[in-house]
C-alpha atoms as a PDB file:
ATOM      1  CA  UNK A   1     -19.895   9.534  -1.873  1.00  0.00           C
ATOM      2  CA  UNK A   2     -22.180   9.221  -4.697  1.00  0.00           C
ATOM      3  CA  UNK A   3     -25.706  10.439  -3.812  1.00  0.00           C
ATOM      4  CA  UNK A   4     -27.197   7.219  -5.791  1.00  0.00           C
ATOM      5  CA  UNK A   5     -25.699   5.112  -3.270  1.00  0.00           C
ATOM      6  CA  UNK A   6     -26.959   6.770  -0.227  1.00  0.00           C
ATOM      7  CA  UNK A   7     -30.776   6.620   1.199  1.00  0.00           C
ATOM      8  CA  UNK A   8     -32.111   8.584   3.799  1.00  0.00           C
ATOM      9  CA  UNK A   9     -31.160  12.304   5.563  1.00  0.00           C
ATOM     10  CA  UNK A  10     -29.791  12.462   8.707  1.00  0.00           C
ATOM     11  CA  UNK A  11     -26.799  10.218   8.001  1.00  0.00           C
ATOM     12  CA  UNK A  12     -23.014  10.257   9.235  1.00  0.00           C
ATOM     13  CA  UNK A  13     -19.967   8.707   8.906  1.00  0.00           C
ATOM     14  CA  UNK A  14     -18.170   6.120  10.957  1.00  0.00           C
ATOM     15  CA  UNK A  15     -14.488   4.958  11.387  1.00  0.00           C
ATOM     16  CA  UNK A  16     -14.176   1.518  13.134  1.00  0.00           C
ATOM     17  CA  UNK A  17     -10.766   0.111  14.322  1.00  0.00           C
ATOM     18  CA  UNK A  18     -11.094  -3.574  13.122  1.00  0.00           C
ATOM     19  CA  UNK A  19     -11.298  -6.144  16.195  1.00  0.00           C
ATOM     20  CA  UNK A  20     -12.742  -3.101  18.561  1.00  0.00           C
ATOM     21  CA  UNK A  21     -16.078  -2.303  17.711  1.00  0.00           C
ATOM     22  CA  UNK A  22     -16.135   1.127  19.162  1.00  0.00           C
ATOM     23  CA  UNK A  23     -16.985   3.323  15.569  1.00  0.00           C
ATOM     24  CA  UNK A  24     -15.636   7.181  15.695  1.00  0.00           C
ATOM     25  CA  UNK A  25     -18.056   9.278  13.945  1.00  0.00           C
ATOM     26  CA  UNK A  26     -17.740  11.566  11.249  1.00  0.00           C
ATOM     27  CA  UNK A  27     -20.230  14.542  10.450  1.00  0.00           C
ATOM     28  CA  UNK A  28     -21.504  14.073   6.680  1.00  0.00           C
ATOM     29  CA  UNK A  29     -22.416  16.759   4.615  1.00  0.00           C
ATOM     30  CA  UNK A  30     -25.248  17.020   2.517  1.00  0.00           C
ATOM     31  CA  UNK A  31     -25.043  17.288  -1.301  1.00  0.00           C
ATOM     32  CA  UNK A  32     -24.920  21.273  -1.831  1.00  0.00           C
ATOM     33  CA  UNK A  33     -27.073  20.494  -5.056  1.00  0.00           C
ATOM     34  CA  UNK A  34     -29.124  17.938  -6.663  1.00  0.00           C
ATOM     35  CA  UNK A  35     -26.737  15.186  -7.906  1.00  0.00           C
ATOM     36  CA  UNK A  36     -24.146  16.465  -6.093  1.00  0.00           C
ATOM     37  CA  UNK A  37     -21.890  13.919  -3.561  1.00  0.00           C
ATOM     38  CA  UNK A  38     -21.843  13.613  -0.291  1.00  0.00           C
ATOM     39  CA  UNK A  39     -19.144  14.673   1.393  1.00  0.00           C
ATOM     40  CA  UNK A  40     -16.962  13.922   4.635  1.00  0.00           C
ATOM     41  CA  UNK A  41     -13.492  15.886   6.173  1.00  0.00           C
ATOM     42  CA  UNK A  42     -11.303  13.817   8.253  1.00  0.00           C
ATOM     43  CA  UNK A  43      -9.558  16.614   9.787  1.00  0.00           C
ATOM     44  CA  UNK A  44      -5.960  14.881  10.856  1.00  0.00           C
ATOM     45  CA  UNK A  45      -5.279  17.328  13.558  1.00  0.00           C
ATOM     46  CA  UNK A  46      -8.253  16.602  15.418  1.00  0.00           C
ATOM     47  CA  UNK A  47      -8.842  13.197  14.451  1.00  0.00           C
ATOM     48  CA  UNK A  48      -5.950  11.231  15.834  1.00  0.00           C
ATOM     49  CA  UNK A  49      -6.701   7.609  15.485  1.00  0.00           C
ATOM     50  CA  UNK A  50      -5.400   4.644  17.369  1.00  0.00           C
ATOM     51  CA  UNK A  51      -2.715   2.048  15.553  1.00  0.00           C
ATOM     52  CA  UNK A  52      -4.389  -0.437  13.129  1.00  0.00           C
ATOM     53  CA  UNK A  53      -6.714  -0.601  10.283  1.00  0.00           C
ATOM     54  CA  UNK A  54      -9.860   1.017  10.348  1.00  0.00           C
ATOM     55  CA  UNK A  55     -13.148   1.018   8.054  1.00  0.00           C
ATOM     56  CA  UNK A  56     -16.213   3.266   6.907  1.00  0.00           C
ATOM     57  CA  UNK A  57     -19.771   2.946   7.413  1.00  0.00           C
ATOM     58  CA  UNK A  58     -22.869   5.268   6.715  1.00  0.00           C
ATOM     59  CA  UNK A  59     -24.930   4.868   9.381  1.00  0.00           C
ATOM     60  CA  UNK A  60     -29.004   6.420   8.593  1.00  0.00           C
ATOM     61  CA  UNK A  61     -30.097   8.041  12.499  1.00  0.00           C
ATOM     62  CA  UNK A  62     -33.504   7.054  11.864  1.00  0.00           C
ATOM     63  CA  UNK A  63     -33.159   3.009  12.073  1.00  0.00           C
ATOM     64  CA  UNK A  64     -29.646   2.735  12.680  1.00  0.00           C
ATOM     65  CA  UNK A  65     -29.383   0.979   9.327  1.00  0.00           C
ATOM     66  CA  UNK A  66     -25.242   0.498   8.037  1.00  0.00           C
ATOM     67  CA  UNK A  67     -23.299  -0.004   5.104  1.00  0.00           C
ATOM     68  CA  UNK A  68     -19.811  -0.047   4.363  1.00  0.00           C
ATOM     69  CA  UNK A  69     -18.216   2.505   2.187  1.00  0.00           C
ATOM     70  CA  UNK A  70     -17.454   0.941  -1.637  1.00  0.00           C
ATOM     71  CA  UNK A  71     -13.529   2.757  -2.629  1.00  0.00           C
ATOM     72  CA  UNK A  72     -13.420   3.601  -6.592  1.00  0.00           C
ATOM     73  CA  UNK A  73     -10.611   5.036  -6.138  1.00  0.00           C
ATOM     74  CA  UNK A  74      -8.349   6.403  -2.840  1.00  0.00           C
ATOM     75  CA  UNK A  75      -6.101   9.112  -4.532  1.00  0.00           C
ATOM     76  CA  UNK A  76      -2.705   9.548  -1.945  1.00  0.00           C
ATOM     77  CA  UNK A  77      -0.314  10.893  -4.404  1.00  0.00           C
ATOM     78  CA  UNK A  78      -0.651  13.902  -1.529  1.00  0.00           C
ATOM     79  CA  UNK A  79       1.149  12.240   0.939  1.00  0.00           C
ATOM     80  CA  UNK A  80       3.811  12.413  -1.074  1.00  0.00           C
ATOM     81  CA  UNK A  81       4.688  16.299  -0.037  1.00  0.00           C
ATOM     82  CA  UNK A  82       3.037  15.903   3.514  1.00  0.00           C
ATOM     83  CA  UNK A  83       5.145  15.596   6.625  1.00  0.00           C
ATOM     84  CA  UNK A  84       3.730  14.225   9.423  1.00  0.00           C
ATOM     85  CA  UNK A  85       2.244  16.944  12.455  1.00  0.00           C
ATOM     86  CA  UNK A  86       4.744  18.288  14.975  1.00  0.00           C
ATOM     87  CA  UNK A  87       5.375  16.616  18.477  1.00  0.00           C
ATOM     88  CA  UNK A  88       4.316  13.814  20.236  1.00  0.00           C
ATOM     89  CA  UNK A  89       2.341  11.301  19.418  1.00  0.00           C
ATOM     90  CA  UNK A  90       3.539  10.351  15.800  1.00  0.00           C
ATOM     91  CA  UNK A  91       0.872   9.662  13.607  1.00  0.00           C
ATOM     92  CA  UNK A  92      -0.081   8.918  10.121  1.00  0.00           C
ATOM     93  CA  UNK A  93      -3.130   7.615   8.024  1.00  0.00           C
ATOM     94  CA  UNK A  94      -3.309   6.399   4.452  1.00  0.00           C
ATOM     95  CA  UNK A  95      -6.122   5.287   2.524  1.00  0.00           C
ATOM     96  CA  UNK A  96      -6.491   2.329   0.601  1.00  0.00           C
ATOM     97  CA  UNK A  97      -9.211   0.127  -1.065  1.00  0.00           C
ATOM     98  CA  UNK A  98      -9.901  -3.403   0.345  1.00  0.00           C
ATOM     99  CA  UNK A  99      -9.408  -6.986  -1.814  1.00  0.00           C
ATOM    100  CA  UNK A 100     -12.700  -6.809  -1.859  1.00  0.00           C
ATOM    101  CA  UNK A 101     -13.397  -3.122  -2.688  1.00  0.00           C
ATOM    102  CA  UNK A 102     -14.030  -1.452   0.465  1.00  0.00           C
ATOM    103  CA  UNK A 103     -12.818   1.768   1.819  1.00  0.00           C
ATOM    104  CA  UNK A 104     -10.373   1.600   4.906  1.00  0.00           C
ATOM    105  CA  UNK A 105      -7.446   3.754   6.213  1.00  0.00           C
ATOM    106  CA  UNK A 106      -4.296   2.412   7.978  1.00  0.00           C
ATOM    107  CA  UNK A 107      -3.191   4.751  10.861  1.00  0.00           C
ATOM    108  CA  UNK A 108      -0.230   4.694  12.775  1.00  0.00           C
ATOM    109  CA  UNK A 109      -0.348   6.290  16.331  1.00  0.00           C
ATOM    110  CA  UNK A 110       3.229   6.155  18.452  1.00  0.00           C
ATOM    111  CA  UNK A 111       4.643   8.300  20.939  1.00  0.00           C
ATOM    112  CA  UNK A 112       7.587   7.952  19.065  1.00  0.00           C
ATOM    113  CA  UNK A 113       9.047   7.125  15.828  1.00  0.00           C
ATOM    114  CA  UNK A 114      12.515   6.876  13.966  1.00  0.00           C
ATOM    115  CA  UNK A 115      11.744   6.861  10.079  1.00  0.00           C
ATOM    116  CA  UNK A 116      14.117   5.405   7.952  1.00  0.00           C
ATOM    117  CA  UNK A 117      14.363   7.257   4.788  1.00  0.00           C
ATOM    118  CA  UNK A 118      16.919   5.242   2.838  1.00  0.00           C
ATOM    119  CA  UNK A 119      18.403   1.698   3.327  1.00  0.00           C
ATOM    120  CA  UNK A 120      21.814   1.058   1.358  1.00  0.00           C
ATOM    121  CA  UNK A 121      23.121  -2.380   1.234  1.00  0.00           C
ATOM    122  CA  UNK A 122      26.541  -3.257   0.696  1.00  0.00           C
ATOM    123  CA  UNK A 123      28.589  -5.927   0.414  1.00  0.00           C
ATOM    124  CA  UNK A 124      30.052  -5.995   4.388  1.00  0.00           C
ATOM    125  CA  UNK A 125      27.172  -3.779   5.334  1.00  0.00           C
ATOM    126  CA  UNK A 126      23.321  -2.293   5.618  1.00  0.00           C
ATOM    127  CA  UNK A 127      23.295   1.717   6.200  1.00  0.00           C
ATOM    128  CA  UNK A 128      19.662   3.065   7.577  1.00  0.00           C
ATOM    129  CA  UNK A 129      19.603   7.055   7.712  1.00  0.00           C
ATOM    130  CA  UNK A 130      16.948   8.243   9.054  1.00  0.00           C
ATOM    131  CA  UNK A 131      14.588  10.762  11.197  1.00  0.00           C
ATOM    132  CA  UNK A 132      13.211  11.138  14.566  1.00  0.00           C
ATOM    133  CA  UNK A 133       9.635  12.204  15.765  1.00  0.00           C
ATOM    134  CA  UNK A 134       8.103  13.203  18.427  1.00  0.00           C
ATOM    135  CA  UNK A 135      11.762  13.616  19.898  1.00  0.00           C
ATOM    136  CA  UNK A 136      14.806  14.456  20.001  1.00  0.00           C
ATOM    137  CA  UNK A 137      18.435  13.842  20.136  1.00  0.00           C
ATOM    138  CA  UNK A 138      20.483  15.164  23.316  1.00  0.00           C
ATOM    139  CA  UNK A 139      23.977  16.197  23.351  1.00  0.00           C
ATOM    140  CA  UNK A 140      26.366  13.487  24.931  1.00  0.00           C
ATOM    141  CA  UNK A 141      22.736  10.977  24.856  1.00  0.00           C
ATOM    142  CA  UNK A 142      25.120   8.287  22.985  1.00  0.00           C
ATOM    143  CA  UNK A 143      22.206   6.675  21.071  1.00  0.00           C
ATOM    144  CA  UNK A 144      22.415   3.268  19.233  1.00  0.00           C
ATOM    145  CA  UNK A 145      20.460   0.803  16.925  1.00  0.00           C
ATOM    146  CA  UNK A 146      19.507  -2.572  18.621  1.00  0.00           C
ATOM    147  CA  UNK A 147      18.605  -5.551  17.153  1.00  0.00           C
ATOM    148  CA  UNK A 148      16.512  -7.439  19.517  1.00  0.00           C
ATOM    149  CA  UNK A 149      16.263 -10.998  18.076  1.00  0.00           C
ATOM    150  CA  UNK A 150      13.093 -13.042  17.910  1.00  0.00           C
ATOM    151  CA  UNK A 151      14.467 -16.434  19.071  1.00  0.00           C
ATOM    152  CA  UNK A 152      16.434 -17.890  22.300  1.00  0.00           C
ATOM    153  CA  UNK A 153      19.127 -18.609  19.828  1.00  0.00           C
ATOM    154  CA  UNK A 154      20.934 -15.431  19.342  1.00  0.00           C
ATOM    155  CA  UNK A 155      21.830 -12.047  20.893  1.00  0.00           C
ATOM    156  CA  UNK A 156      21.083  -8.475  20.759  1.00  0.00           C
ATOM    157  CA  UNK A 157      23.032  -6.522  18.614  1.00  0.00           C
ATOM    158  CA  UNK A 158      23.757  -2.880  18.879  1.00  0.00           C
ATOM    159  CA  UNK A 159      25.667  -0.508  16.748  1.00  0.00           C
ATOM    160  CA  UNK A 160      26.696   3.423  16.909  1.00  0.00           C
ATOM    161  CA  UNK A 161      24.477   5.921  15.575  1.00  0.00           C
ATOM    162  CA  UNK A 162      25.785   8.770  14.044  1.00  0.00           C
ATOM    163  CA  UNK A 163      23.808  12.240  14.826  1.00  0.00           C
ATOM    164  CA  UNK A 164      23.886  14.411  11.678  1.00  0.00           C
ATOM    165  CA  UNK A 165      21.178  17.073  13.520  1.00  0.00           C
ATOM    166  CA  UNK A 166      19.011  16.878  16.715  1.00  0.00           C
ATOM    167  CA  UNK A 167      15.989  14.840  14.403  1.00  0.00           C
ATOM    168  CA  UNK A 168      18.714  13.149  11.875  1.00  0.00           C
ATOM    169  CA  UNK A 169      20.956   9.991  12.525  1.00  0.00           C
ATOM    170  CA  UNK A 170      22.662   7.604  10.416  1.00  0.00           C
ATOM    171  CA  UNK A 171      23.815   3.858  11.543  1.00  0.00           C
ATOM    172  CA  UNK A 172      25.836   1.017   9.918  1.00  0.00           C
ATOM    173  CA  UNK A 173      25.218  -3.013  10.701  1.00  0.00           C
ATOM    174  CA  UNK A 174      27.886  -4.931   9.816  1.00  0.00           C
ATOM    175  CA  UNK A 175      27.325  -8.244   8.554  1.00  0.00           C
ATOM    176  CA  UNK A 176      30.059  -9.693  11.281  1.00  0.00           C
ATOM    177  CA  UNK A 177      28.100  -8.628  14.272  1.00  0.00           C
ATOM    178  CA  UNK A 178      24.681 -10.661  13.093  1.00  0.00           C
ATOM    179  CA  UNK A 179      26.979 -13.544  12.125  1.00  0.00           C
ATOM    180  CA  UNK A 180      28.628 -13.261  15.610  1.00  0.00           C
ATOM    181  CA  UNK A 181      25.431 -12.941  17.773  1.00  0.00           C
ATOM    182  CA  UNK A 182      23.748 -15.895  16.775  1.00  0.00           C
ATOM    183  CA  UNK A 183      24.119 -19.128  18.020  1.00  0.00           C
ATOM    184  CA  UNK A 184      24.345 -22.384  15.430  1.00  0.00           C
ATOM    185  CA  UNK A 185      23.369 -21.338  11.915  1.00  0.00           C
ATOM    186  CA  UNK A 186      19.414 -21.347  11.720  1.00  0.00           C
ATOM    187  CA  UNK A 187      17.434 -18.010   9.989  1.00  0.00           C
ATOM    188  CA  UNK A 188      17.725 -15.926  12.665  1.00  0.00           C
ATOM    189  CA  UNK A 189      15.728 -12.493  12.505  1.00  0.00           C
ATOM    190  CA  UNK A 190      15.772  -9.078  14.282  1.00  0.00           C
ATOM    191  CA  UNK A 191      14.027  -6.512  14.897  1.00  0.00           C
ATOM    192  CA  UNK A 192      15.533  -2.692  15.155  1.00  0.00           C
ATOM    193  CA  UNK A 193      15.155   0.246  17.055  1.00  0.00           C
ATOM    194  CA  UNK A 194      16.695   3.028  18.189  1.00  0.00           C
ATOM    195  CA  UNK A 195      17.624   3.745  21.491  1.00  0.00           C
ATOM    196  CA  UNK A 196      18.368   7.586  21.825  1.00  0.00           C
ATOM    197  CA  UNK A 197      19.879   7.525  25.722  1.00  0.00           C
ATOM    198  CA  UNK A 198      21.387   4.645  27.576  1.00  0.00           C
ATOM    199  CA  UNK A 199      18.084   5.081  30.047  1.00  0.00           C
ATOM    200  CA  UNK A 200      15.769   5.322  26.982  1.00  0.00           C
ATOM    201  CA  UNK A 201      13.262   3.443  25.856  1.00  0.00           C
ATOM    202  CA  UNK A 202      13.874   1.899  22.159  1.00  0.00           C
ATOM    203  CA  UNK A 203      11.956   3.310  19.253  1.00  0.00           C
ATOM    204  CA  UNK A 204      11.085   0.702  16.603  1.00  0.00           C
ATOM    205  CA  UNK A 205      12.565   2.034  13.309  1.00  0.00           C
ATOM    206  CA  UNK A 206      10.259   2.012  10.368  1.00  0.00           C
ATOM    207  CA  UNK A 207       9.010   3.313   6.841  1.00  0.00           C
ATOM    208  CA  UNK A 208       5.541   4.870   7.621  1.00  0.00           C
ATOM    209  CA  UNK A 209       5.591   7.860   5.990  1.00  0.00           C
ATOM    210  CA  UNK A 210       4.024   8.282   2.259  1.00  0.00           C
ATOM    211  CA  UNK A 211       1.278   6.607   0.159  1.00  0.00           C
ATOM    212  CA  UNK A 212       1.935   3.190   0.267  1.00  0.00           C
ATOM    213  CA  UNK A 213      -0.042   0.578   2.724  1.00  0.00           C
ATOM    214  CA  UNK A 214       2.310  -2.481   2.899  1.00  0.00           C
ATOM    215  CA  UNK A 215       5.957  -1.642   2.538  1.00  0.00           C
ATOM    216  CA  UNK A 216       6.921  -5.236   2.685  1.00  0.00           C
ATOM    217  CA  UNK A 217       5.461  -5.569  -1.063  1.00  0.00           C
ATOM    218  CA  UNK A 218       6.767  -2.685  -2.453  1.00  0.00           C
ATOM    219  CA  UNK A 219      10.544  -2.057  -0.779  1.00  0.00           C
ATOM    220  CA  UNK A 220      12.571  -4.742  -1.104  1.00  0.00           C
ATOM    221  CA  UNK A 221      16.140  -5.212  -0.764  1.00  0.00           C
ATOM    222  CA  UNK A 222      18.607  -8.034  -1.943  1.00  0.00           C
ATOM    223  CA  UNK A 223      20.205 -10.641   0.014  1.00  0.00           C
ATOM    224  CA  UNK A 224      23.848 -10.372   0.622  1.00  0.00           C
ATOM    225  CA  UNK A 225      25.857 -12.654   2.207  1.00  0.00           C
ATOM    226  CA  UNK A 226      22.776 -14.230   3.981  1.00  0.00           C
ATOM    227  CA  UNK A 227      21.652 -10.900   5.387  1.00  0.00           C
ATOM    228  CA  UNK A 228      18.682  -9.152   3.973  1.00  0.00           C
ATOM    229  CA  UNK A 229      16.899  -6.183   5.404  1.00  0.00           C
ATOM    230  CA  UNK A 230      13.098  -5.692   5.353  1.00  0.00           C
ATOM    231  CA  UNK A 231      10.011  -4.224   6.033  1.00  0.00           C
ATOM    232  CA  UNK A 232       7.257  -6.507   8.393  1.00  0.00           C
ATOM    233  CA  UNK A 233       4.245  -6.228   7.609  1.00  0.00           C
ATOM    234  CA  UNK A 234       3.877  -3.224  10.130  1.00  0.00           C
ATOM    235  CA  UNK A 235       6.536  -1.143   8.127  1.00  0.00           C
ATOM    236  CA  UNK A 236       8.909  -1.729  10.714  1.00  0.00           C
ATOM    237  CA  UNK A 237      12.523  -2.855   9.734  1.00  0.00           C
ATOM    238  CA  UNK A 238      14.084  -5.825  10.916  1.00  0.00           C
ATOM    239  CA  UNK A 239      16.830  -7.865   9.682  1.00  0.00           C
ATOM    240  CA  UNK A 240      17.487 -11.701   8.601  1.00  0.00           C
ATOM    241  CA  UNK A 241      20.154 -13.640   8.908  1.00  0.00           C
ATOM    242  CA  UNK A 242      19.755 -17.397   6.596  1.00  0.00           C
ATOM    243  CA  UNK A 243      20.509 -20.409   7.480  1.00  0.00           C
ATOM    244  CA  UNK A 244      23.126 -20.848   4.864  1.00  0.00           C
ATOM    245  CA  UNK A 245      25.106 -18.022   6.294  1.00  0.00           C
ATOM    246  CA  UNK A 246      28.003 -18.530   7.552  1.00  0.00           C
ATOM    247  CA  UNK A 247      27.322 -22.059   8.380  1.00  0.00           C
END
């Protein structure tokens, strides 16, 4: 942080999840010499924060005084090599400036999470491959994708998954099986996740990993027959079905 903008000594950093109130704090170093910024480390190991979108404030210890952190620039082009930590919980933080040209960092914090590293579209078909984290698959587990629909008027969906290695799966969703679960011929849209066991709990499939905030503006894929699949506005992938399709 540029030592113009900053009044005061005994200041510190603080990371607040938006809607919560309850700030994290952040030590804040001292300019090491005259003109030099100051400086902050949030050390991802230790500093595991909850799902959502948080922002910065100095905070001066003397009157409690606050301001929010101005972003010039938030460099991520490093996330590009970086792979998220090992085990359970999944988690990942990128910053980004604000509309309005504040600092703020979106984090992701599951227990779970199946990454989808390419989405093919075809003319029949959608192929997600992908990788797990935070767990892994078993032998004989017989895992497979569901689409869990957001209306009354259609049904869940579920297709193989094919294991390539105990973190690494591949699955197909033929255009049939959306037509064929839904009832009438409104938009109908799911959502997908993958279930690893028959007794498991579903892990929402998603593009998280990287530099880039809102994947719903940046990876987009055509529609085909009716069926497109995107990214919400979590990062999570879902799948719609048009009106026009097969109606």
């Amino acid at each position: 942080m540029d030592p113009k903008g900053v009044s005061g000594e005994k200041l510190s950093l603080t990371v607040t999840r938006r809607k919560e109130g309850k700030p994290i704090e952040v030590p804040l170093r001292p300019p090491a010499e005259a003109g030099a910024p100051w400086t902050a480390v949030l050390e991802r190991a230790e500093l595991r924060l909850g799902e959502g979108r948080w922002d910065f404030h100095v905070v001066r210890a003397d009157d409690k005084a606050r301001r929010r952190v101005v972003s010039h620039l938030a460099e991520g082009r490093g996330l590009l090599a970086l792979e998220p930590l090992p085990g359970s919980p999944f988690t990942w933080c990128i910053p980004y400036p604000t509309v309005d040209g504040y600092l703020a960092l979106r984090a992701w914090h599951r227990d779970t999470h199946a990454e989808a590293r390419t989405v093919r579209t075809r003319s029949d078909a959608f192929t997600v491959e992908g990788t797990l984290h935070g767990t892994e698959f078993t032998e004989g587990g017989e895992p497979v994708v569901v689409g869990t629909p957001r209306t009354e008027g259609a049904a869940e969906v579920t297709v193989d998954v094919e294991v390539l290695d105990a973190t690494s799966f591949r699955a197909t969703v033929p255009y049939e099986r959306l037509r064929a679960a839904r009832t009438g011929t409104e938009s109908t849209t799911w959502d997908l996740s993958l279930r690893p066991a028959p007794d498991a709990e579903p892990i929402r499939i998603g593009r998280l990993i990287g530099d880039i905030v809102d994947r719903n503006k940046t990876d987009i894929y055509p529609t085909v027959g009716g069926v497109r699949p995107y990214f919400t506005v979590t990062s999570d992938l879902a799948v719609n079905l048009s009106e026009v399709a097969g109606g």
